[in-house]
PDB file of N, CA and C in Angstrom:
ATOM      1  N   UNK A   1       4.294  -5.003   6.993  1.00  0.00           N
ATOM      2  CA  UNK A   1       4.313  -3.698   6.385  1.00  0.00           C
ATOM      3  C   UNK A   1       3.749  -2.699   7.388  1.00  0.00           C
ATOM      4  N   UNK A   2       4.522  -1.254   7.659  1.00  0.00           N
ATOM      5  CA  UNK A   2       3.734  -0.355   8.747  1.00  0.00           C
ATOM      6  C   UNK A   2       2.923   0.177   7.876  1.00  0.00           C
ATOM      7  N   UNK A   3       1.658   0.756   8.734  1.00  0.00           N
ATOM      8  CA  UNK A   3       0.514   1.431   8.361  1.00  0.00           C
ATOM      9  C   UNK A   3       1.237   3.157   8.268  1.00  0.00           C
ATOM     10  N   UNK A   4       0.355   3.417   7.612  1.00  0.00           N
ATOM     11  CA  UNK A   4       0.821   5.072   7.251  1.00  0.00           C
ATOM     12  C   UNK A   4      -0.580   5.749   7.312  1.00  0.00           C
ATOM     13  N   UNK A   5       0.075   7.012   8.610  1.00  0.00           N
ATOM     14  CA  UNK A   5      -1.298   7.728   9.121  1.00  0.00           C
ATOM     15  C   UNK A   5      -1.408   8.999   8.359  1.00  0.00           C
ATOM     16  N   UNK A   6      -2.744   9.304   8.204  1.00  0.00           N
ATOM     17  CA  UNK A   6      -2.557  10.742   8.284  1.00  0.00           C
ATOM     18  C   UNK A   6      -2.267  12.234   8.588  1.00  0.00           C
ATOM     19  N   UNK A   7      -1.960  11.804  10.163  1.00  0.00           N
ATOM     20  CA  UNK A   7      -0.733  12.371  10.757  1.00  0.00           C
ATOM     21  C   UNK A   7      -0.044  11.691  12.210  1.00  0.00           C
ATOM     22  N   UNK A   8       0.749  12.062  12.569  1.00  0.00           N
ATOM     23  CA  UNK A   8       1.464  11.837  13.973  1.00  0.00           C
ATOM     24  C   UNK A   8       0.391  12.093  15.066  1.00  0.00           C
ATOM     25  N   UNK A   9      -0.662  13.142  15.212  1.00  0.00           N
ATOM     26  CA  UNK A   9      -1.575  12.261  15.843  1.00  0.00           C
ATOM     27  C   UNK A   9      -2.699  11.537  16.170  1.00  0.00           C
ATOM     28  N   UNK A  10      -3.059  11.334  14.685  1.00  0.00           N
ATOM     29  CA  UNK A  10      -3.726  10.029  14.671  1.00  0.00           C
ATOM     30  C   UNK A  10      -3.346   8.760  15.138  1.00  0.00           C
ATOM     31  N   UNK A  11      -1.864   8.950  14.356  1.00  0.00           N
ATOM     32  CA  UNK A  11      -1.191   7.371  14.887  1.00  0.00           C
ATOM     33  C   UNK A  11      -1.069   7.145  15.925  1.00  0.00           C
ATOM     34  N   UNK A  12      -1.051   8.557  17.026  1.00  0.00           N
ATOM     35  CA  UNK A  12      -0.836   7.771  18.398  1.00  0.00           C
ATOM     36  C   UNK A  12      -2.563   7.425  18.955  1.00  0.00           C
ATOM     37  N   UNK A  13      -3.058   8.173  18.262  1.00  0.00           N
ATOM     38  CA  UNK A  13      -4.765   7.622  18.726  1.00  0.00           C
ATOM     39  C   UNK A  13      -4.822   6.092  18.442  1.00  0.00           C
ATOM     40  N   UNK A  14      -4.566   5.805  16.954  1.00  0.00           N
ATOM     41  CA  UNK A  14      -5.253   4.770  16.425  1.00  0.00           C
ATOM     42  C   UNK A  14      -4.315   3.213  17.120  1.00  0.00           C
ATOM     43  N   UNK A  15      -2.943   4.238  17.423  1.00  0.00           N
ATOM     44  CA  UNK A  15      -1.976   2.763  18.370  1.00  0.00           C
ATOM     45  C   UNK A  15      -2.695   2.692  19.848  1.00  0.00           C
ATOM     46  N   UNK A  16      -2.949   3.800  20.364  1.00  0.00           N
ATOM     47  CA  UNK A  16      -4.210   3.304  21.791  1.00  0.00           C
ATOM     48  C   UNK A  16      -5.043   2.868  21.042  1.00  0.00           C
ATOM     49  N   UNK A  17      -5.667   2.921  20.541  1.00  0.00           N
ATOM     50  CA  UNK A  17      -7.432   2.251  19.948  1.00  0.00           C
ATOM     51  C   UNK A  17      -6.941   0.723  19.575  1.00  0.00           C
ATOM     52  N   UNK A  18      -6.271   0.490  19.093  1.00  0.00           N
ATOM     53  CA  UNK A  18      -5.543  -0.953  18.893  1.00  0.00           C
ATOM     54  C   UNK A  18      -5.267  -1.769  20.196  1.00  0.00           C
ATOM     55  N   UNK A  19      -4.725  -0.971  20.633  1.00  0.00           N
ATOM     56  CA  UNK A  19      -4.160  -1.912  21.975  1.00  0.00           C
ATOM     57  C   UNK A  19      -5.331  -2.028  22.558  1.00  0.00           C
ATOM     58  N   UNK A  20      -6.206  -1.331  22.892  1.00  0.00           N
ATOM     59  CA  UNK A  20      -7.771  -1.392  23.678  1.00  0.00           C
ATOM     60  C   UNK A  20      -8.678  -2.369  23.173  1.00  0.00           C
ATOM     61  N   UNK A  21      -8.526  -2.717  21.863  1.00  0.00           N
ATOM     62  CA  UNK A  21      -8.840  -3.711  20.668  1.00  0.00           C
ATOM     63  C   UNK A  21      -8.189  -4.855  21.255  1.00  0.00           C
ATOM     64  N   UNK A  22      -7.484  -5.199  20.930  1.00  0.00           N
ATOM     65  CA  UNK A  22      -6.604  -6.064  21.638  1.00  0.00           C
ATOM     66  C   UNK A  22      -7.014  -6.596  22.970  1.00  0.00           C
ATOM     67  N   UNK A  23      -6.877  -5.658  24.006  1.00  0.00           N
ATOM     68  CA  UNK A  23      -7.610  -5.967  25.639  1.00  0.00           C
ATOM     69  C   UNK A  23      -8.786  -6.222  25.580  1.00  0.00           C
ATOM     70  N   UNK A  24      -9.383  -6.350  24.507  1.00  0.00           N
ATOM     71  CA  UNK A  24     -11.211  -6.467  24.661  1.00  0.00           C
ATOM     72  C   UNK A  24     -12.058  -5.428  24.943  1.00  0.00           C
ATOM     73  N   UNK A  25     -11.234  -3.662  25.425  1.00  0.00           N
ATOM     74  CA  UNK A  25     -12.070  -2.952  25.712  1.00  0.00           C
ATOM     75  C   UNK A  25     -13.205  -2.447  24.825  1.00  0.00           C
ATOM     76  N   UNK A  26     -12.520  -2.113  23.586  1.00  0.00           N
ATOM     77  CA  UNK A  26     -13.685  -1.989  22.508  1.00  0.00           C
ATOM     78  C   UNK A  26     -14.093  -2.650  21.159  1.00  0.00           C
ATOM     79  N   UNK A  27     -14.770  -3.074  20.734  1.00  0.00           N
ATOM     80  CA  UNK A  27     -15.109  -4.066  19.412  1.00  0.00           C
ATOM     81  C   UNK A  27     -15.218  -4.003  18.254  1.00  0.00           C
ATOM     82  N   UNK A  28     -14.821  -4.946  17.434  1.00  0.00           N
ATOM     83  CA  UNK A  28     -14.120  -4.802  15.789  1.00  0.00           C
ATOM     84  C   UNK A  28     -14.983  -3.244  15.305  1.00  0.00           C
ATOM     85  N   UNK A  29     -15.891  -3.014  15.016  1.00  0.00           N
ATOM     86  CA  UNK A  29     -16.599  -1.798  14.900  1.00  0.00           C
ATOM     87  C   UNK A  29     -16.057  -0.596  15.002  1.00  0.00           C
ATOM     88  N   UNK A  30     -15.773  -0.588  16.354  1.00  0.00           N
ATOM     89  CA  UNK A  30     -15.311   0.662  16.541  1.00  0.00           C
ATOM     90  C   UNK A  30     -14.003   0.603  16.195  1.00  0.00           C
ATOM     91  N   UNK A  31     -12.980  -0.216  15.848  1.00  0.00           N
ATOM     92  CA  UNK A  31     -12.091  -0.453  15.385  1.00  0.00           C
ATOM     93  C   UNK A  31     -11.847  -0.009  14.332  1.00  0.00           C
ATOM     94  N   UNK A  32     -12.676  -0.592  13.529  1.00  0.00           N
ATOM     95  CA  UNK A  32     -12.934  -0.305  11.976  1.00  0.00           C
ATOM     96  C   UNK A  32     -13.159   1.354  11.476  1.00  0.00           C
ATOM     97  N   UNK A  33     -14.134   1.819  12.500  1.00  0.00           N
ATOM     98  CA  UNK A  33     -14.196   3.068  12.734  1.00  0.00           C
ATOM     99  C   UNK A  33     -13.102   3.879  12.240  1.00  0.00           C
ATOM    100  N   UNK A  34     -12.154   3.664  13.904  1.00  0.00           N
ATOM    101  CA  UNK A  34     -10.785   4.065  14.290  1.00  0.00           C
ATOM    102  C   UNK A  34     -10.068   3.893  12.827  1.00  0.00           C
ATOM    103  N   UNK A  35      -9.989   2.773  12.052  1.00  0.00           N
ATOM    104  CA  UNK A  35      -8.776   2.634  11.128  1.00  0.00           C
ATOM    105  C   UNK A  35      -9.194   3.611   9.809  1.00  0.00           C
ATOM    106  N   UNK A  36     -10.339   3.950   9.482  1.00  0.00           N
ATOM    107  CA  UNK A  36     -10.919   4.563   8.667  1.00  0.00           C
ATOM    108  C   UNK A  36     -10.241   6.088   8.617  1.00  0.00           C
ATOM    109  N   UNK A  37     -10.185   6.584  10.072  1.00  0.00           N
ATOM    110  CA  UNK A  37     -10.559   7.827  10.395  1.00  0.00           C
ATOM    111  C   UNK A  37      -9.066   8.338  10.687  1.00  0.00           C
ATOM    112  N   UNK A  38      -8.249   7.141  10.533  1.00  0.00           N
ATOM    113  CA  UNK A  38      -6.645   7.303  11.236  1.00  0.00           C
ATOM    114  C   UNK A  38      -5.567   7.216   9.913  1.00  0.00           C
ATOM    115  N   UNK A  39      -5.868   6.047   9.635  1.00  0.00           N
ATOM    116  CA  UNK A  39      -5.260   5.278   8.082  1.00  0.00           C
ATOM    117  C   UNK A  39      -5.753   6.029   6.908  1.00  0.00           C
ATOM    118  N   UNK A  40      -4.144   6.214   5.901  1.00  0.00           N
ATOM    119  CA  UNK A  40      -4.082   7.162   4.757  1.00  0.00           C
ATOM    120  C   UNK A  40      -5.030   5.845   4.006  1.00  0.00           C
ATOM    121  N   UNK A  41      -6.288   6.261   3.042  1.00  0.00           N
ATOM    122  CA  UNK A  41      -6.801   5.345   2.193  1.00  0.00           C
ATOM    123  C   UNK A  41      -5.462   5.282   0.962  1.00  0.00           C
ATOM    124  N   UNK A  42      -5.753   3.908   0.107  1.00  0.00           N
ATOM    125  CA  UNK A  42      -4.908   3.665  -0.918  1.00  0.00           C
ATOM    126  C   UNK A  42      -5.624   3.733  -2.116  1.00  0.00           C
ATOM    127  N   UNK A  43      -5.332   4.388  -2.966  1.00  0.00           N
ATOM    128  CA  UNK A  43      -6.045   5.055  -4.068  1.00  0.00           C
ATOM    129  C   UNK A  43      -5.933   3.680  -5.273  1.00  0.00           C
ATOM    130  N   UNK A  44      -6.863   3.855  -6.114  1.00  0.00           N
ATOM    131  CA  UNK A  44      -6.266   2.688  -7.340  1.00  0.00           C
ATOM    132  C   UNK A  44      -5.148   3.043  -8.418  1.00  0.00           C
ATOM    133  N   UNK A  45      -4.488   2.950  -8.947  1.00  0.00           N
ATOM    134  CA  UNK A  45      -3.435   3.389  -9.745  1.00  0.00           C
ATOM    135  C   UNK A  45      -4.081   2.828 -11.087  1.00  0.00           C
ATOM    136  N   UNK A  46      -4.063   3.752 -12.152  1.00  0.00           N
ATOM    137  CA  UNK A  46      -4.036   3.770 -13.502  1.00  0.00           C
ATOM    138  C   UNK A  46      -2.404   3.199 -14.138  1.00  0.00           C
ATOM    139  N   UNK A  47      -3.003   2.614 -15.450  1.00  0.00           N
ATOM    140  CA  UNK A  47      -1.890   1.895 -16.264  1.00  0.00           C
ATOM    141  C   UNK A  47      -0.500   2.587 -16.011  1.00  0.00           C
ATOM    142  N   UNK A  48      -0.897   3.833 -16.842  1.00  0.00           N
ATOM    143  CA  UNK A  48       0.147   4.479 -16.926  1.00  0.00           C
ATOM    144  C   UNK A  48       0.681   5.082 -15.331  1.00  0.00           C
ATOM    145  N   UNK A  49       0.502   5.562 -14.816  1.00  0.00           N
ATOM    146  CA  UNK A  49       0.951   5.414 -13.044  1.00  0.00           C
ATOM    147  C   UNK A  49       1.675   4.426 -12.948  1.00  0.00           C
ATOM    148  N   UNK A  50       1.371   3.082 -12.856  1.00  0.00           N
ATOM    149  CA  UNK A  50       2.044   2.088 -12.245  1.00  0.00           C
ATOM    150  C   UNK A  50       3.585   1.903 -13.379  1.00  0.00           C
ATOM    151  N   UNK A  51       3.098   2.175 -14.813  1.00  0.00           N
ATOM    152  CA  UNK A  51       4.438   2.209 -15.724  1.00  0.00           C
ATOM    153  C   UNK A  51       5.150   3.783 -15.309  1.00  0.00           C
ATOM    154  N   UNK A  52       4.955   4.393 -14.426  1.00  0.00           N
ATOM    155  CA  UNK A  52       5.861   6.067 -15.005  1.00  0.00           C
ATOM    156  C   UNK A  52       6.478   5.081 -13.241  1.00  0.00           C
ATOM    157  N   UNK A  53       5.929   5.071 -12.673  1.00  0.00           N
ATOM    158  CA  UNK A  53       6.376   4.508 -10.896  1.00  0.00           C
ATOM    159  C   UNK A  53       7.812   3.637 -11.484  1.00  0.00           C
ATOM    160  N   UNK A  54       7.300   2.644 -12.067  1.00  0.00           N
ATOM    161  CA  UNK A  54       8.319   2.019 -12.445  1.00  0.00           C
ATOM    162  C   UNK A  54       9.782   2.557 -13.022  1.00  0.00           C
ATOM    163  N   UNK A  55       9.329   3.260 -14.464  1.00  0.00           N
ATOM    164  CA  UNK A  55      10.276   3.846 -14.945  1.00  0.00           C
ATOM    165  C   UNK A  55      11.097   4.832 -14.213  1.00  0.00           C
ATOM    166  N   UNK A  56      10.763   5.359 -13.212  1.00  0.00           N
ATOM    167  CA  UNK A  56      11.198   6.438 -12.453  1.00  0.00           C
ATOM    168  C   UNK A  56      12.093   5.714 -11.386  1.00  0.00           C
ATOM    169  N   UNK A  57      12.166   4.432 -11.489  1.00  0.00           N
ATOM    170  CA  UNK A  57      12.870   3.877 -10.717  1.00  0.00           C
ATOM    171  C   UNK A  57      14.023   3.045 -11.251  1.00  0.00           C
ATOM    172  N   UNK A  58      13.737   3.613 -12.759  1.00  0.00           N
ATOM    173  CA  UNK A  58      14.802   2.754 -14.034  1.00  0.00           C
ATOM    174  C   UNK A  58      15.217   1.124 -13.366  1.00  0.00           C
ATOM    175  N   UNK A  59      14.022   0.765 -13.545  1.00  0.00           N
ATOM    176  CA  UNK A  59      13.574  -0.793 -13.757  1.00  0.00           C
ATOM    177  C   UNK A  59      13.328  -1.717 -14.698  1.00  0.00           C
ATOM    178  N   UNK A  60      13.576  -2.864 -14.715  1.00  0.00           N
ATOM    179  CA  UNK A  60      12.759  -3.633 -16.010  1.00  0.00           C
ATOM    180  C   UNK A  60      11.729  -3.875 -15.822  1.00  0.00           C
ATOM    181  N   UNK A  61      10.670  -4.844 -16.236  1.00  0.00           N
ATOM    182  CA  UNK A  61       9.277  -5.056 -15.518  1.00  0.00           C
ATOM    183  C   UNK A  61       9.332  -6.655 -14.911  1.00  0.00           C
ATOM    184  N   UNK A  62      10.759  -7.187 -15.419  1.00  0.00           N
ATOM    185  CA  UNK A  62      11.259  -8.497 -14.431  1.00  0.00           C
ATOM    186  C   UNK A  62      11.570  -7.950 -13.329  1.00  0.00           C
ATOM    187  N   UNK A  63      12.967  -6.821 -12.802  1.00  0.00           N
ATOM    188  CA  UNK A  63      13.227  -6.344 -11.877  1.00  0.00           C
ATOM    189  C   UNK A  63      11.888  -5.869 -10.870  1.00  0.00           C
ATOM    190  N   UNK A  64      11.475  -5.404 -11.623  1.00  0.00           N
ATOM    191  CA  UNK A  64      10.371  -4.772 -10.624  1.00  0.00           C
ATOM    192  C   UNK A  64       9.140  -5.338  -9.762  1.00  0.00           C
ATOM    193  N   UNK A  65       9.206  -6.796 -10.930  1.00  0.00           N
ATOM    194  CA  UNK A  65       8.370  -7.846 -10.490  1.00  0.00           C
ATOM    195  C   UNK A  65       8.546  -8.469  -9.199  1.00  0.00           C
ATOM    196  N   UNK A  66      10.061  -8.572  -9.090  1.00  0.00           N
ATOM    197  CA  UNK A  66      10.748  -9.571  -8.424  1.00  0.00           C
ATOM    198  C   UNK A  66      10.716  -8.702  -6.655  1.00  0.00           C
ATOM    199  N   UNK A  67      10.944  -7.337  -7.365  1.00  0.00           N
ATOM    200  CA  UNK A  67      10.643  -6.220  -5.944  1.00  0.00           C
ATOM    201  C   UNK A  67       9.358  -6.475  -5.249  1.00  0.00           C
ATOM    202  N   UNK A  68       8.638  -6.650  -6.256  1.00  0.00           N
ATOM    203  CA  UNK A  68       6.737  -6.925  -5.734  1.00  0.00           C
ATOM    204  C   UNK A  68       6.272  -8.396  -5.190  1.00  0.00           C
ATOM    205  N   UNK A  69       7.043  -9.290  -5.801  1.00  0.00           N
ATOM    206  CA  UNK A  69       6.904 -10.326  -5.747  1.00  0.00           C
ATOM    207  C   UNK A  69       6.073 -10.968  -6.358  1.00  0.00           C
ATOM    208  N   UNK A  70       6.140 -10.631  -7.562  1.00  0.00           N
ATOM    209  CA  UNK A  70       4.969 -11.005  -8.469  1.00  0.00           C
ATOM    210  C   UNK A  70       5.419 -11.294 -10.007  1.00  0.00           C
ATOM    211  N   UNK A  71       4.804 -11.491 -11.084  1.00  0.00           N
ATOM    212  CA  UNK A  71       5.568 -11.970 -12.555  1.00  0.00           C
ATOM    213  C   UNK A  71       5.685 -10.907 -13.458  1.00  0.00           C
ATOM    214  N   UNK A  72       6.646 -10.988 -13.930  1.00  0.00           N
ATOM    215  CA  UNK A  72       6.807 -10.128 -15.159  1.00  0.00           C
ATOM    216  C   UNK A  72       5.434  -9.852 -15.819  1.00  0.00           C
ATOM    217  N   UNK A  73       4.866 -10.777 -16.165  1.00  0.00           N
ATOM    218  CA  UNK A  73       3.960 -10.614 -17.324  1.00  0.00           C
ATOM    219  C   UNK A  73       2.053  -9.735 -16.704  1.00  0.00           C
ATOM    220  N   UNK A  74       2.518 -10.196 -14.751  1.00  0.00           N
ATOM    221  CA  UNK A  74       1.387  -9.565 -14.468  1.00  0.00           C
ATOM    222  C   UNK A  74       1.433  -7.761 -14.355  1.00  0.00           C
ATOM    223  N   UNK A  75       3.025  -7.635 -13.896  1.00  0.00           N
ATOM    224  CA  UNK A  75       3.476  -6.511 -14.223  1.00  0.00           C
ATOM    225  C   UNK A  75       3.012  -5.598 -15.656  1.00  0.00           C
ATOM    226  N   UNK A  76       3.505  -6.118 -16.998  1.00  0.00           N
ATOM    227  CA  UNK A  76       2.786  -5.896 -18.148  1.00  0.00           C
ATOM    228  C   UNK A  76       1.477  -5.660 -18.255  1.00  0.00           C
ATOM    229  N   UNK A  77       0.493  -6.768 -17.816  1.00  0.00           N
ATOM    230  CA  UNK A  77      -1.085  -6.242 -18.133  1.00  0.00           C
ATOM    231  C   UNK A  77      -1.519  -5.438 -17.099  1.00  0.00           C
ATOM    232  N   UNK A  78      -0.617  -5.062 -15.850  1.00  0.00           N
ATOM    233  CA  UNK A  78      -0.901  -3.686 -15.202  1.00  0.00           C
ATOM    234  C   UNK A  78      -1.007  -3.057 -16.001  1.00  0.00           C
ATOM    235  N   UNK A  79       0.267  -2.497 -16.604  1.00  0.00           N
ATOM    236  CA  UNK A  79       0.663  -1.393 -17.311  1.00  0.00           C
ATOM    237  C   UNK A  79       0.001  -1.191 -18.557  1.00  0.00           C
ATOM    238  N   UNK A  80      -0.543  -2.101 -18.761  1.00  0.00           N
ATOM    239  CA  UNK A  80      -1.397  -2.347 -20.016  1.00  0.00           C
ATOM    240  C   UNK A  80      -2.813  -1.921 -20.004  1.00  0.00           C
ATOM    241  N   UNK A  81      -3.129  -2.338 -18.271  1.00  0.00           N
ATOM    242  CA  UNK A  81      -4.665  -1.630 -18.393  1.00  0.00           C
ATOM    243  C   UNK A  81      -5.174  -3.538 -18.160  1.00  0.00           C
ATOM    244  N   UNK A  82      -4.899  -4.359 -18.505  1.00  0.00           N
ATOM    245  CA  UNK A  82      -5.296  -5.639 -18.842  1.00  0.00           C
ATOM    246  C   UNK A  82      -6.062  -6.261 -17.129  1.00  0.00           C
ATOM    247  N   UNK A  83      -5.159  -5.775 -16.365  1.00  0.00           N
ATOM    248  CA  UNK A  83      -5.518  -6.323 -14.888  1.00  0.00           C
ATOM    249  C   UNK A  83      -5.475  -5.068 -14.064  1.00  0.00           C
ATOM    250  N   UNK A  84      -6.198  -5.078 -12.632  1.00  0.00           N
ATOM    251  CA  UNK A  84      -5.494  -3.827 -11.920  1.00  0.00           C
ATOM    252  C   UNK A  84      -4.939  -4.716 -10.275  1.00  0.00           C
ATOM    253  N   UNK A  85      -3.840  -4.244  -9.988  1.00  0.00           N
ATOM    254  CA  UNK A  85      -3.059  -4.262  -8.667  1.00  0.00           C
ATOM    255  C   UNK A  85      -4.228  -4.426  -7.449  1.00  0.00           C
ATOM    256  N   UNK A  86      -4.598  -5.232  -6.536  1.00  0.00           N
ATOM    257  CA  UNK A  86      -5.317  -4.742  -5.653  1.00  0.00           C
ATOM    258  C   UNK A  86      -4.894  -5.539  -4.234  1.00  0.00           C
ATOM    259  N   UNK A  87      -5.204  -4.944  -3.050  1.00  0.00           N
ATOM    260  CA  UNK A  87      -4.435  -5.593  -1.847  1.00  0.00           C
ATOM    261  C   UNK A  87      -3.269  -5.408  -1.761  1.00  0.00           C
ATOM    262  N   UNK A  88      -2.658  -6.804  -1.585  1.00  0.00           N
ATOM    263  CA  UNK A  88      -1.038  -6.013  -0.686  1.00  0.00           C
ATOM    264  C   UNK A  88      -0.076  -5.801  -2.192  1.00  0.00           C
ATOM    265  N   UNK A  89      -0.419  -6.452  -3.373  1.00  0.00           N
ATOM    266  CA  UNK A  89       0.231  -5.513  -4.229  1.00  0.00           C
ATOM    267  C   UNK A  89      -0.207  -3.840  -4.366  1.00  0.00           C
ATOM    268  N   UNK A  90      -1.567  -3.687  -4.553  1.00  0.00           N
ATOM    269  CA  UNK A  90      -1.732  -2.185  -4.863  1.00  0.00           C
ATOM    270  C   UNK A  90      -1.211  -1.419  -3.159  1.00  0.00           C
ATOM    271  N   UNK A  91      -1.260  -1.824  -2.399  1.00  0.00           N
ATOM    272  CA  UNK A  91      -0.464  -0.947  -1.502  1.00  0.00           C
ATOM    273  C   UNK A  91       0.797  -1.410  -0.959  1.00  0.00           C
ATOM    274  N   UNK A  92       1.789  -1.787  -2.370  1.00  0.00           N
ATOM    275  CA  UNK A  92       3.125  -2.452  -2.180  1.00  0.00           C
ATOM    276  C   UNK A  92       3.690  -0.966  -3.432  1.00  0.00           C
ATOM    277  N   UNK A  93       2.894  -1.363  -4.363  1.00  0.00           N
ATOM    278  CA  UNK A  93       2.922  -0.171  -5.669  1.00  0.00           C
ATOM    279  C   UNK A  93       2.553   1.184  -4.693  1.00  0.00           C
ATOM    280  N   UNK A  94       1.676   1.445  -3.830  1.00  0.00           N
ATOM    281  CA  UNK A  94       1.536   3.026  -3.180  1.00  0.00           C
ATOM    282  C   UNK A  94       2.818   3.178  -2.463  1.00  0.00           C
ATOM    283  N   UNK A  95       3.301   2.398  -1.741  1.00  0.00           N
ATOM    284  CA  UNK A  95       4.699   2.212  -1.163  1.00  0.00           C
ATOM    285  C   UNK A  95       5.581   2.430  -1.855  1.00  0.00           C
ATOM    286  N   UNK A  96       6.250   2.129  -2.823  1.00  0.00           N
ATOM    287  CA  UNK A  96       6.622   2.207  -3.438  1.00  0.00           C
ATOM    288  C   UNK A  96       7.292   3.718  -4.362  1.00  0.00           C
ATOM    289  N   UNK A  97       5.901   3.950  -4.745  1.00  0.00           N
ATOM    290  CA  UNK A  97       5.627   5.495  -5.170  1.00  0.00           C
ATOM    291  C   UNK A  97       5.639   6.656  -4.297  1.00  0.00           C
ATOM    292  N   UNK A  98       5.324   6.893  -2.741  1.00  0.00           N
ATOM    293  CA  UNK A  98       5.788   7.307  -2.020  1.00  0.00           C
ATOM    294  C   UNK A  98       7.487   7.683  -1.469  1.00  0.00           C
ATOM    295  N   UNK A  99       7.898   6.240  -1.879  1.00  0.00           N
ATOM    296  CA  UNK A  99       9.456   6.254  -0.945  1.00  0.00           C
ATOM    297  C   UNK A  99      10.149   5.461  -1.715  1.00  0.00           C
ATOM    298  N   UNK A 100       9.781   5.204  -3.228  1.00  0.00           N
ATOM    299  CA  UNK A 100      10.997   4.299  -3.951  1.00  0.00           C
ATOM    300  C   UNK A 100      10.830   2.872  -3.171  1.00  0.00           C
ATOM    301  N   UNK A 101      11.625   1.564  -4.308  1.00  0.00           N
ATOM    302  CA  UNK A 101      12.259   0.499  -4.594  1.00  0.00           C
ATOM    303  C   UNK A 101      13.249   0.553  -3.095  1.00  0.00           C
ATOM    304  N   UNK A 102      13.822   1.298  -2.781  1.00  0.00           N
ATOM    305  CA  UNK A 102      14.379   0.630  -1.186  1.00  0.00           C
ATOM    306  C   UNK A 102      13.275   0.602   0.030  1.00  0.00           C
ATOM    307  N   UNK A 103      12.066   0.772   0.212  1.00  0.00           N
ATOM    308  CA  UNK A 103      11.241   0.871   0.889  1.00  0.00           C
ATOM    309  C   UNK A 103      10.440  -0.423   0.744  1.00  0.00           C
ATOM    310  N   UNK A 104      10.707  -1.037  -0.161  1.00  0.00           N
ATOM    311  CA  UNK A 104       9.933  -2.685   0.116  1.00  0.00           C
ATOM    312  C   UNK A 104      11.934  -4.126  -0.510  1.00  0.00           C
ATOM    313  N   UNK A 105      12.554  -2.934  -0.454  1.00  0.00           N
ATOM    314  CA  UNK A 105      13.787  -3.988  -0.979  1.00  0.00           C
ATOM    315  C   UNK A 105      14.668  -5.061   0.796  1.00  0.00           C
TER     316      UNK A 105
END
């Protein structure tokens, strides 16, 4: 999955700061730093969010599952409030909501 910056040039900062990462020049730290200060944060999504995302994409909550890679039914207690999305689902769902169902299809 690509990272999404907060702008064009951060990303070219934070792609030198990586590669320098990489060569050993500078250490996880300042890295961490770098990704903080470069990288859009991913917000948590509320029930209803993750159901209007969906619907707006006139989905079922099987279809949509199957987009995420995940089950129908965990889909549901999203939307329900029952569980919340976190990791590479909750920033599969920010993806998603940004740029639509062809952006992870």
């Amino acid at each position: 999955m690509s990272k999404t910056y907060k702008s064009d040039a951060l990303a070219a900062i934070h792609e030198l700061m990586s590669d320098l990462h990489a060569g050993g020049v500078i250490d996880k730290q300042t890295m961490r730093s770098f990704d903080e200060a470069c990288l859009t944060p991913v917000r948590p999504l509320k029930p209803k969010q993750i159901r209007a995302i969906r619907e707006r994409e006139h989905v079922s909550q099987a279809v949509f599952a199957n987009y995420l890679n995940v089950t129908s039914s965990l889909v549901s207690k999203w939307e329900r409030g029952e569980k919340r999305p976190s990791g590479a689902c909750l920033k599969l769902l920010s993806l998603v909501e940004k740029k639509g169902l062809a952006a992870v299809a």
